[in-house]
C-alpha atoms as a PDB file:
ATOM      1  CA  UNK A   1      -4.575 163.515  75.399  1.00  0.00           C
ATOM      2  CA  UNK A   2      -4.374 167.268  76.131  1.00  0.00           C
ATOM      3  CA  UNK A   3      -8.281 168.590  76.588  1.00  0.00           C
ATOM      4  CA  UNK A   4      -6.642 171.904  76.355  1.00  0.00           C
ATOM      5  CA  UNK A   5      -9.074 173.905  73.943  1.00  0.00           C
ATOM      6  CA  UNK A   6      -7.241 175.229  70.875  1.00  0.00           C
ATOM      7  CA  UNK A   7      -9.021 177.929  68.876  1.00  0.00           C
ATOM      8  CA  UNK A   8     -10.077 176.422  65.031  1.00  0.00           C
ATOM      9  CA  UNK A   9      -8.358 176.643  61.861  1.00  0.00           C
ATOM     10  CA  UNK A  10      -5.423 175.121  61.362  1.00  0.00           C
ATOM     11  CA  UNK A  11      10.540 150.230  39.622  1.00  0.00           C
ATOM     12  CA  UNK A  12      30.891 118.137  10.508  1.00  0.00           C
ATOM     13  CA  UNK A  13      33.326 118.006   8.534  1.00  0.00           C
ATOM     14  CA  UNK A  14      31.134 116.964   5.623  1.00  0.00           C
ATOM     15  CA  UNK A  15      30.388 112.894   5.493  1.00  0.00           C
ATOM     16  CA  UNK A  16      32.669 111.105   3.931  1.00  0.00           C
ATOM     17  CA  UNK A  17      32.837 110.937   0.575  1.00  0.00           C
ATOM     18  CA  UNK A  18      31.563 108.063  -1.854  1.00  0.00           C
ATOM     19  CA  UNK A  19      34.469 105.603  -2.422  1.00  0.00           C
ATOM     20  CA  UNK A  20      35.930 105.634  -6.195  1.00  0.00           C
ATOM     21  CA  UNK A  21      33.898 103.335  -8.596  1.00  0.00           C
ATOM     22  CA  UNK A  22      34.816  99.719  -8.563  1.00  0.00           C
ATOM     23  CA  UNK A  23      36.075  98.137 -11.859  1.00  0.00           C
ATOM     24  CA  UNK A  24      33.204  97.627 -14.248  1.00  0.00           C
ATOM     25  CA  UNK A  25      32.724  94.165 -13.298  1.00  0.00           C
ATOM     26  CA  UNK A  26      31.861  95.569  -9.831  1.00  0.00           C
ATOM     27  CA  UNK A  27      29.956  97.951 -10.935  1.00  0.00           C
ATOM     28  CA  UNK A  28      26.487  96.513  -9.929  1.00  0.00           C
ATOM     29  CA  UNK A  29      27.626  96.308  -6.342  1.00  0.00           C
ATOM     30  CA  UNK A  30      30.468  98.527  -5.533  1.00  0.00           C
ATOM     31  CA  UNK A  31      28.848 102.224  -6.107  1.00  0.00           C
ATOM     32  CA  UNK A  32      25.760 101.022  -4.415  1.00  0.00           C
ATOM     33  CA  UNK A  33      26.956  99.673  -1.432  1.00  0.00           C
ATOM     34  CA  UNK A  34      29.588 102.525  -0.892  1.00  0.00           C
ATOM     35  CA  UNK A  35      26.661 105.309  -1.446  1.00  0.00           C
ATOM     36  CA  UNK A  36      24.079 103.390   1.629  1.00  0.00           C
ATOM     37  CA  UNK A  37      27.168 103.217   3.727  1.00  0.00           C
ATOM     38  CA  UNK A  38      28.229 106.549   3.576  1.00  0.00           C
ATOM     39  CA  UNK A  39      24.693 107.824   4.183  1.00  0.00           C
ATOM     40  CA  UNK A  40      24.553 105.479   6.785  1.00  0.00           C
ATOM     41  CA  UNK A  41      27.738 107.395   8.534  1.00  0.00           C
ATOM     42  CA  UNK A  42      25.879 110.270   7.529  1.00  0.00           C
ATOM     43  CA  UNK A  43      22.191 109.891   9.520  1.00  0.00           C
ATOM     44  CA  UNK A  44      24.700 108.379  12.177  1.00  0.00           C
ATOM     45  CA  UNK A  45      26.461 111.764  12.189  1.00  0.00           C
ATOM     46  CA  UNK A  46      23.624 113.205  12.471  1.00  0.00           C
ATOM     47  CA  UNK A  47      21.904 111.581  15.009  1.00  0.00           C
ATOM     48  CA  UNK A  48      25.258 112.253  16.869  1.00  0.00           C
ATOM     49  CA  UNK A  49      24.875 115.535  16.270  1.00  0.00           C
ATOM     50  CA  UNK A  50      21.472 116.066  17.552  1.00  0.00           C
ATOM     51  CA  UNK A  51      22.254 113.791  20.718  1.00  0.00           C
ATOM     52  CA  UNK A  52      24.702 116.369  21.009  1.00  0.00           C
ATOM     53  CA  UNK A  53      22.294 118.903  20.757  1.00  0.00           C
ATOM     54  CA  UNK A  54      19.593 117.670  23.098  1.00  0.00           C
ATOM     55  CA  UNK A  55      22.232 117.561  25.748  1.00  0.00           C
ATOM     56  CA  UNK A  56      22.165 121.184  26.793  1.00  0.00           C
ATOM     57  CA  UNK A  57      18.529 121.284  26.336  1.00  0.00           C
ATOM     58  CA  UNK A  58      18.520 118.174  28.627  1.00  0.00           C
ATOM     59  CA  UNK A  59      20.709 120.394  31.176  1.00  0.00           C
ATOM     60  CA  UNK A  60      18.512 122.893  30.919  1.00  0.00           C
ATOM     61  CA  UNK A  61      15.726 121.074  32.055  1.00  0.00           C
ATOM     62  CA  UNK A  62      17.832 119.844  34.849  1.00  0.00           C
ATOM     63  CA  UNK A  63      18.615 123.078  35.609  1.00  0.00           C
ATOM     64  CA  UNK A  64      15.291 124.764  35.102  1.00  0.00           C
ATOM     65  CA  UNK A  65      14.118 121.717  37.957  1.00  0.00           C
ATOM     66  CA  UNK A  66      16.576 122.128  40.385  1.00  0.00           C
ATOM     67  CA  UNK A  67      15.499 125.825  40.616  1.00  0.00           C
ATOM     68  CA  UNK A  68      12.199 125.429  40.642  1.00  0.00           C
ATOM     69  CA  UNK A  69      12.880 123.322  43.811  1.00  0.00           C
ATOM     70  CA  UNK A  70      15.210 125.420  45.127  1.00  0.00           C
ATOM     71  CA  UNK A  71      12.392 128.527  44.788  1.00  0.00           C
ATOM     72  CA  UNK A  72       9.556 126.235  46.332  1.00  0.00           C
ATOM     73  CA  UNK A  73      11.587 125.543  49.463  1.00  0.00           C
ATOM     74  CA  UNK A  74      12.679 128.981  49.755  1.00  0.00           C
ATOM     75  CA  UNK A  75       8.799 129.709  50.080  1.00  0.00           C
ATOM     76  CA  UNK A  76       7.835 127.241  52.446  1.00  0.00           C
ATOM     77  CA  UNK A  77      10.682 128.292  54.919  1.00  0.00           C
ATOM     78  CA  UNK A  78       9.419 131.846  54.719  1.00  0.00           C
ATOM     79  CA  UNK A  79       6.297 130.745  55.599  1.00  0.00           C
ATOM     80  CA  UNK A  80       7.357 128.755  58.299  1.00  0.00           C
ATOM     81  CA  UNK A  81       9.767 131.779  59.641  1.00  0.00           C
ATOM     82  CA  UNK A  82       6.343 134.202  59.053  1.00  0.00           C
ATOM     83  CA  UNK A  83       4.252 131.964  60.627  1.00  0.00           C
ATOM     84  CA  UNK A  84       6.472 131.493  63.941  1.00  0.00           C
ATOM     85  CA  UNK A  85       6.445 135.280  64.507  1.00  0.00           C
ATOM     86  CA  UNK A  86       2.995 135.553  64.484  1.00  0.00           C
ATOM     87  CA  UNK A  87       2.756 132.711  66.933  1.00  0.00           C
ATOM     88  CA  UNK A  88       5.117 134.285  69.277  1.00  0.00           C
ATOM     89  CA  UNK A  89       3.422 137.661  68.713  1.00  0.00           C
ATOM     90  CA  UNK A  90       0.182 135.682  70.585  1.00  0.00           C
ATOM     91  CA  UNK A  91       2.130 134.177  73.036  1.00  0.00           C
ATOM     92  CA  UNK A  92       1.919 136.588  75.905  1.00  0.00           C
ATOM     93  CA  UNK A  93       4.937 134.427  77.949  1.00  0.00           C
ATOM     94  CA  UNK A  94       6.507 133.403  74.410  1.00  0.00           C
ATOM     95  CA  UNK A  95       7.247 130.031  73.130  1.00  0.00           C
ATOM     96  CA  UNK A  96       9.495 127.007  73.947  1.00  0.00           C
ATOM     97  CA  UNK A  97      11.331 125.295  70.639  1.00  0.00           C
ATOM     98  CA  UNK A  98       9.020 122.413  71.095  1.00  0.00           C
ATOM     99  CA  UNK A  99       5.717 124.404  71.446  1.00  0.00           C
ATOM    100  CA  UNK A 100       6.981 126.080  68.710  1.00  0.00           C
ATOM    101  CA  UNK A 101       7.564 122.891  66.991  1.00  0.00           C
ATOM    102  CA  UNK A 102       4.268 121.234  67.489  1.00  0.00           C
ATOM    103  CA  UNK A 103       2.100 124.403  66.430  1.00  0.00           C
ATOM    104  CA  UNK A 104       3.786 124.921  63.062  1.00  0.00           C
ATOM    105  CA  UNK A 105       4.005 120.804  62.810  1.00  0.00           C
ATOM    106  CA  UNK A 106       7.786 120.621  62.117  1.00  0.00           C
ATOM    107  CA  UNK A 107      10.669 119.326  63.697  1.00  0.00           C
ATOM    108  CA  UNK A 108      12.639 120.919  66.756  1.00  0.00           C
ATOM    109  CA  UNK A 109      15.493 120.697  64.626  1.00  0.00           C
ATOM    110  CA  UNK A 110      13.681 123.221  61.756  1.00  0.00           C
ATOM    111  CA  UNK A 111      12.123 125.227  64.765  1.00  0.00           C
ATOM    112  CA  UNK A 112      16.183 126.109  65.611  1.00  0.00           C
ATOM    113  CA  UNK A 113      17.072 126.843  62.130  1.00  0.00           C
ATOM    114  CA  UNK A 114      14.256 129.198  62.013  1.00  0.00           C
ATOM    115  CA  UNK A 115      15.121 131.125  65.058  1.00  0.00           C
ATOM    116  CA  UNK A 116      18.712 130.996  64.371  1.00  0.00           C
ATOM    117  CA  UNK A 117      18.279 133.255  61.167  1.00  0.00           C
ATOM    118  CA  UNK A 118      14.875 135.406  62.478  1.00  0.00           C
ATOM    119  CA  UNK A 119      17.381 135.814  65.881  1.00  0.00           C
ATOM    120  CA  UNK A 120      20.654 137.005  63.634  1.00  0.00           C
ATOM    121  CA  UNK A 121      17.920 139.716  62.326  1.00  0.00           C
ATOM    122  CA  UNK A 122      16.806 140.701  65.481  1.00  0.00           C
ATOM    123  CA  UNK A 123      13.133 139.437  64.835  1.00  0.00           C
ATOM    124  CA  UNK A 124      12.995 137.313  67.797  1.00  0.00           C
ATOM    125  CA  UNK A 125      15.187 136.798  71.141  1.00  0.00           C
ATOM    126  CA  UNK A 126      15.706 134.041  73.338  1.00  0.00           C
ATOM    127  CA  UNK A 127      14.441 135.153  77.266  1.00  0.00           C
ATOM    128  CA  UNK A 128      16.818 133.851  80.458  1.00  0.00           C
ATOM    129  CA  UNK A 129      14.413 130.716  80.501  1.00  0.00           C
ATOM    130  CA  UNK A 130      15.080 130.017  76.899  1.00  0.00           C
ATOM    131  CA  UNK A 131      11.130 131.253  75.975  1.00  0.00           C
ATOM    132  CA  UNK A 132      11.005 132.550  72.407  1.00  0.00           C
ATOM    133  CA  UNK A 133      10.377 136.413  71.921  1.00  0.00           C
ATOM    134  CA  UNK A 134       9.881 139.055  69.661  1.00  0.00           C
ATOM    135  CA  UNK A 135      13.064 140.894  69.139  1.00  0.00           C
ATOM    136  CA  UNK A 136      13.644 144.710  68.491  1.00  0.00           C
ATOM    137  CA  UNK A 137      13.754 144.499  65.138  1.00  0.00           C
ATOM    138  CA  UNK A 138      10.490 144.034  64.772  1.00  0.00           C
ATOM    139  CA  UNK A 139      10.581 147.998  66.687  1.00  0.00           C
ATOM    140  CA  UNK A 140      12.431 149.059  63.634  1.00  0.00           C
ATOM    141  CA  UNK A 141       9.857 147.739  60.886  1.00  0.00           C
ATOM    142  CA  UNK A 142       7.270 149.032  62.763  1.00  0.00           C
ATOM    143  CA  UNK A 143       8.814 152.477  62.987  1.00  0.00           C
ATOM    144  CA  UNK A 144       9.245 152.605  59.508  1.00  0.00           C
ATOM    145  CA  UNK A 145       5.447 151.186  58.438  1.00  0.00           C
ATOM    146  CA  UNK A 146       3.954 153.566  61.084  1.00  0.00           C
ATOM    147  CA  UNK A 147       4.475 156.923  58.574  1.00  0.00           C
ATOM    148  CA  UNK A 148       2.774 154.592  55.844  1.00  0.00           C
ATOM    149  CA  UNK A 149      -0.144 153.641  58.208  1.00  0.00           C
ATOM    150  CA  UNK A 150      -0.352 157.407  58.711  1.00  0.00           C
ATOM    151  CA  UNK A 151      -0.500 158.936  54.904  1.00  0.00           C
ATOM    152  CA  UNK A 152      -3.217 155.958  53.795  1.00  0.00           C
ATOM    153  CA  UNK A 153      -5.762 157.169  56.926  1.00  0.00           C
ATOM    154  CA  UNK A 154      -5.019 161.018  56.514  1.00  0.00           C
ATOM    155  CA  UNK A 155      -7.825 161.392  53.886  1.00  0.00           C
ATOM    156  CA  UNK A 156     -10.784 159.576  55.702  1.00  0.00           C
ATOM    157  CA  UNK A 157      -9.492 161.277  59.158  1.00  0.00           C
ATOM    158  CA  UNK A 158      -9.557 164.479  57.391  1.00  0.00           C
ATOM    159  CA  UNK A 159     -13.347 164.068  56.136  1.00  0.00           C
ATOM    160  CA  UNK A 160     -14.127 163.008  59.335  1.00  0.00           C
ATOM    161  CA  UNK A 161     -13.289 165.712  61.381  1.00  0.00           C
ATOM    162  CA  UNK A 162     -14.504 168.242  58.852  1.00  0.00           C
ATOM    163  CA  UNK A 163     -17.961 166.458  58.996  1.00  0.00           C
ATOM    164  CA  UNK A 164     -18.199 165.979  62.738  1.00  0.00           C
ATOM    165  CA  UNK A 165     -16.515 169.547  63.626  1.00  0.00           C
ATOM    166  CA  UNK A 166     -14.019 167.240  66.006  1.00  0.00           C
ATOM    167  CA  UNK A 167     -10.574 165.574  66.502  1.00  0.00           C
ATOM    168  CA  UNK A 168     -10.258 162.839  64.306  1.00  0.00           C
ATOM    169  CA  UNK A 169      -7.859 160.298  65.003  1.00  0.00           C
ATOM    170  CA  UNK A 170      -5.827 156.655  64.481  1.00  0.00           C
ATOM    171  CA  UNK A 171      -5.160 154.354  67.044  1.00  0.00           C
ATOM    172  CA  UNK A 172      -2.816 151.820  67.242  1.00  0.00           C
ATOM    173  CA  UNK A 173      -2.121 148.745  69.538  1.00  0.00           C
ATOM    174  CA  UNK A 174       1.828 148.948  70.681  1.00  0.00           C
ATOM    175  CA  UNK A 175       3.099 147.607  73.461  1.00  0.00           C
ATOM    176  CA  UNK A 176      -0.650 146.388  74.703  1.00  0.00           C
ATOM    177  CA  UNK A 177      -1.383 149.943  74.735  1.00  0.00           C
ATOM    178  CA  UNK A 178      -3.526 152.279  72.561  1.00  0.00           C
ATOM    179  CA  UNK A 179      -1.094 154.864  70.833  1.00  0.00           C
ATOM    180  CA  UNK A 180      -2.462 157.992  68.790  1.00  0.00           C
ATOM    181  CA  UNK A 181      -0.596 157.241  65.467  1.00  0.00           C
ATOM    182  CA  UNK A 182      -2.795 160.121  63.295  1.00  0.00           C
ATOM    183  CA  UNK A 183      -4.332 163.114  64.276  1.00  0.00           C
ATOM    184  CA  UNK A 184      -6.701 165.802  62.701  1.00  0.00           C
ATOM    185  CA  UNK A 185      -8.085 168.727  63.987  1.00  0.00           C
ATOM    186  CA  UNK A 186     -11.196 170.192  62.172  1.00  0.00           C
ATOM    187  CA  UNK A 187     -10.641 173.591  60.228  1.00  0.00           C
ATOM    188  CA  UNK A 188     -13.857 175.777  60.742  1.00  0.00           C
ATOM    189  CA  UNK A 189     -14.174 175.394  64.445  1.00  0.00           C
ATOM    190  CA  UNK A 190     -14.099 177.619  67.226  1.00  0.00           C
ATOM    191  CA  UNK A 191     -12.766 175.235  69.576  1.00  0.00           C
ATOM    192  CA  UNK A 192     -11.332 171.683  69.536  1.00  0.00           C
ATOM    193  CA  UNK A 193      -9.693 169.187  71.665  1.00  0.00           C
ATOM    194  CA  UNK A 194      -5.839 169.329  71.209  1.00  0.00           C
ATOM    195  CA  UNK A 195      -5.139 165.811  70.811  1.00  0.00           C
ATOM    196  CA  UNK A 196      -1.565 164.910  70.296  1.00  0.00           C
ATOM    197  CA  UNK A 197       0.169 162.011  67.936  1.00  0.00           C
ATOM    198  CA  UNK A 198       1.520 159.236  69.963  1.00  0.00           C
ATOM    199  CA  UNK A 199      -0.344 159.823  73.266  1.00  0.00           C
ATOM    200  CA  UNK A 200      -0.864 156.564  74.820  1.00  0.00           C
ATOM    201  CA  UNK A 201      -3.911 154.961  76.913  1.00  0.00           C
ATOM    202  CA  UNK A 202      -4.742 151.951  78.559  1.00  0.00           C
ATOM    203  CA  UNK A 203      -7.125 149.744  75.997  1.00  0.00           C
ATOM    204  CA  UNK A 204     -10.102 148.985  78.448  1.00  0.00           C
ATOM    205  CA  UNK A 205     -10.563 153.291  79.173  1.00  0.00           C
ATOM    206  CA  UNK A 206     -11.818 155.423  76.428  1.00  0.00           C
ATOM    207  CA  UNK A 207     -13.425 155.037  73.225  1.00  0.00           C
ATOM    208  CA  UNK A 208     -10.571 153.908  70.751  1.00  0.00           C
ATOM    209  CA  UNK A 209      -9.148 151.448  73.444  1.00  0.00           C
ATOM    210  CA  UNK A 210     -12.289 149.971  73.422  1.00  0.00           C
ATOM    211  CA  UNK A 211     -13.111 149.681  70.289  1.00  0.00           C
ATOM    212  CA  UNK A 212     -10.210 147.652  69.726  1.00  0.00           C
ATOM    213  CA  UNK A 213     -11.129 145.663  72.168  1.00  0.00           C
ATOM    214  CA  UNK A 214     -14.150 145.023  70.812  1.00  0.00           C
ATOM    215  CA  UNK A 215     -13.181 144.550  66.872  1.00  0.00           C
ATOM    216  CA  UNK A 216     -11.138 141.527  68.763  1.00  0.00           C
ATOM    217  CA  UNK A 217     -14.647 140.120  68.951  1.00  0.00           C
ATOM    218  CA  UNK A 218     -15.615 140.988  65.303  1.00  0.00           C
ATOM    219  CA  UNK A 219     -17.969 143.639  67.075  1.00  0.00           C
ATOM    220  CA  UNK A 220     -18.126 146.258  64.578  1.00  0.00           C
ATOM    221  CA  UNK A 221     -20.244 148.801  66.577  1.00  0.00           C
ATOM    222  CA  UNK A 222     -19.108 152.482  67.447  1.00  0.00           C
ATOM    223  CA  UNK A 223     -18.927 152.799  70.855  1.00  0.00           C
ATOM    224  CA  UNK A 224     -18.896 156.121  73.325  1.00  0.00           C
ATOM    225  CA  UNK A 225     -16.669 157.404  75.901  1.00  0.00           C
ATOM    226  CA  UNK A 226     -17.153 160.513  78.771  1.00  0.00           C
ATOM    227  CA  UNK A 227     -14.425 161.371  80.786  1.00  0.00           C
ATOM    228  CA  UNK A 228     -12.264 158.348  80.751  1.00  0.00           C
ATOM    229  CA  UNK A 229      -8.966 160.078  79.627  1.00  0.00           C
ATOM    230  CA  UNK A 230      -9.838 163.304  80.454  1.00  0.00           C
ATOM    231  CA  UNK A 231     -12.579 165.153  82.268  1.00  0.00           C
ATOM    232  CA  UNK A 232     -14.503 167.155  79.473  1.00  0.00           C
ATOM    233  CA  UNK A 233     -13.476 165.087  77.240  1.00  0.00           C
ATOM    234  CA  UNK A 234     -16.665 163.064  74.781  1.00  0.00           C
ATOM    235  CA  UNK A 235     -15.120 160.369  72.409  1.00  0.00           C
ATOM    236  CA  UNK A 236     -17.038 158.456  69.722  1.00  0.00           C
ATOM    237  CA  UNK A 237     -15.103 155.590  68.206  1.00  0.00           C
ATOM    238  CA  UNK A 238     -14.987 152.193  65.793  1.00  0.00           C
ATOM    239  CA  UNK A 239     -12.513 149.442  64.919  1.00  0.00           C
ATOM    240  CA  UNK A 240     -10.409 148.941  61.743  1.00  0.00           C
ATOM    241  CA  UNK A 241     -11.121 145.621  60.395  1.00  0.00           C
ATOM    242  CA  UNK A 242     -10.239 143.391  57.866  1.00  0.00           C
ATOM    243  CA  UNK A 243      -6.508 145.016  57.649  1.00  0.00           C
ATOM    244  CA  UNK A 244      -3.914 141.938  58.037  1.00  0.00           C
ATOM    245  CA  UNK A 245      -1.669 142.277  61.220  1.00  0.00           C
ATOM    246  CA  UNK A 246      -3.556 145.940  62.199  1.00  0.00           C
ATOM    247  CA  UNK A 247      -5.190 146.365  65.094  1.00  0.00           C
ATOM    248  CA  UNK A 248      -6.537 149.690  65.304  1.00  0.00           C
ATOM    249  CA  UNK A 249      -9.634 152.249  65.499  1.00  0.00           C
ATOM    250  CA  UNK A 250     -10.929 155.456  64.011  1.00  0.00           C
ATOM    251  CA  UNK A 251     -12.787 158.046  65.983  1.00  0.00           C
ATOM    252  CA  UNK A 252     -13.605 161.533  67.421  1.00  0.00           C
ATOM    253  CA  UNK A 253     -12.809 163.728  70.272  1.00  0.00           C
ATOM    254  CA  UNK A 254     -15.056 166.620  71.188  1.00  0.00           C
ATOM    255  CA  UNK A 255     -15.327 169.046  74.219  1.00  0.00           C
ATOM    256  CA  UNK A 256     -19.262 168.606  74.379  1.00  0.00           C
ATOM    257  CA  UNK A 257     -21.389 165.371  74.051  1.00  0.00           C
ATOM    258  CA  UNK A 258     -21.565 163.413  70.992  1.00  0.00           C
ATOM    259  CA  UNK A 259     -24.603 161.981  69.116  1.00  0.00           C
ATOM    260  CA  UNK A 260     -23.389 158.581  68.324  1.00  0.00           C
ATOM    261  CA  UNK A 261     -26.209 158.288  66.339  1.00  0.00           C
ATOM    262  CA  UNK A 262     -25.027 160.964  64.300  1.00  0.00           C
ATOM    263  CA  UNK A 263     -21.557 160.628  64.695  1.00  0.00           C
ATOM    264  CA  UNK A 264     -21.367 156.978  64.551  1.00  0.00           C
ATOM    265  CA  UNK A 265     -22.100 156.076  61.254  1.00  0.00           C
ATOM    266  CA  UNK A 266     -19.504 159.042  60.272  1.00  0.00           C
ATOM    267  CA  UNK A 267     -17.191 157.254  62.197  1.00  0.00           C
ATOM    268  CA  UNK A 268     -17.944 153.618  60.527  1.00  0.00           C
ATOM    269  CA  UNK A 269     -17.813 155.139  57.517  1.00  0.00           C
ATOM    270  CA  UNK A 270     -14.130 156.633  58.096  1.00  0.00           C
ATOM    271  CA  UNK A 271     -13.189 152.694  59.789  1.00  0.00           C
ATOM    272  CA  UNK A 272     -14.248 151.527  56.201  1.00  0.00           C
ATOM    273  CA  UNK A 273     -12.434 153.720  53.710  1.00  0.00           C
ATOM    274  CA  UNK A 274      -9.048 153.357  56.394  1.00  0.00           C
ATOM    275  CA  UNK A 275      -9.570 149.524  55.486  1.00  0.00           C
ATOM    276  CA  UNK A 276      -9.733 150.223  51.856  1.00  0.00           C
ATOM    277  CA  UNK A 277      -6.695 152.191  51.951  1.00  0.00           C
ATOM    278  CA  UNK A 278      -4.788 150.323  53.909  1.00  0.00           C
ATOM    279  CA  UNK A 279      -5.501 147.047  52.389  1.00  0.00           C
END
């Protein structure tokens, strides 16, 4: 964070026929008979015919099954492949196969068809002990969600720094650090902090690194900072919560003291429409 001061402003063949007529001394049994047995061919035919027909239905059924199979084992394996990311993402010294197999409750031999494909993707890496990690991939996802993160804040940061006449700002955790991902510097101003995107801090010094810390406890309070980055330097801040997989704050940056009692419900109110927007 540079405390420099900057001035202000800114998608069939037919059945077969009836045999001739007997002689007239058959006649009471010949015609008869020979009509019943060619209908009988007949509704035989026809039941032929609509075997016949029931067969592709009957495939299709078959079909429509096999599919449906096919699509609910797809799911479950990327749930399972989801779900061992996340539990590598917590494991500070990553993951054995069999730890990995005994959290997610499947087989070792599931565990290495799930890292096979998440490893041939670059999601995860093996370590020279074998541990599971997260792989660089993951660096390129994040990369390209960061811009998106970015654009859905912008409004709320905006209002914010307009209404507290400070730096508004989006922090990030990367790398178990804090990481400026949006800034905004109030328009009407004399003076303002320069505060520029992607500056990094430790989590347990200023005001955003600790409000992280402390929305990792379901605190939702906005907390205060003096000095801790910077000398001169006042920082009112609160976490983002309730946004899957984000661990972030919102807050403000000011050359003078802040009323948090003024400033902080600004700020929660900014944390709440960044969760809204992001969500």
């Amino acid at each position: 964070m540079d405390a420099t001061a900057r001035p202000g402003g800114s998608g069939d063949p037919p059945a077969n026929p009836t045999a001739p007529a007997d002689p007239p001394s058959g006649r009471a049994s010949g015609p008869v008979f020979g009509r019943a047995a060619g209908s009988a061919d007949a509704a035989d035919a026809g039941v032929g015919r609509a075997d016949a027909a029931s067969g592709p239905a009957g495939a299709g059924v078959g079909r429509a099954d096999a599919v449906a199979g096919r699509g609910g084992e797809t799911s479950q394996t990327l749930d399972r492949g989801l779900r061992l990311l996340h539990l590598v993402a917590d494991a500070s010294g990553g993951l054995t196969v069999t730890e990995a197999a005994n959290r997610l409750g499947i087989g070792r031999a599931a565990v290495y068809r799930l890292v096979s494909a998440l490893t041939g993707h670059g999601m995860l890496r093996r370590d020279a002990d074998g541990r599971l990690r997260l792989g660089a991939g993951l660096l390129h996802l994040a990369r390209r969600a960061q811009p998106l993160l970015a654009e859905g804040a912008l409004p709320a940061l905006r209002r914010l720094a307009e209404q507290a006449g400070a730096t508004a700002h989006l922090t990030v955790v990367e790398g178990g650090e804090g990481v400026a991902l949006a800034v905004v510097e109030p328009s009407w101003t004399s003076f303002h902090v320069a505060y520029r995107a992607g500056a990094r801090h430790p989590l347990d010094r200023g005001a955003a690194g600790r409000a992280i810390l402390a929305g990792r406890a379901g605190v939702a309070e906005p907390l205060s900072s003096s000095g801790e980055l910077q000398a001169g330097a006042y920082g009112v801040a609160a976490p983002v919560l309730g946004v899957p997989g984000l661990e972030a704050s919102v807050g403000v940056v000011a050359l003078a003291p802040l009323d948090v009692d003024t400033i902080g419900p600004q700020v929660l109110a900014a944390a709440r429409a960044i969760t809204t927007a992001l969500s």
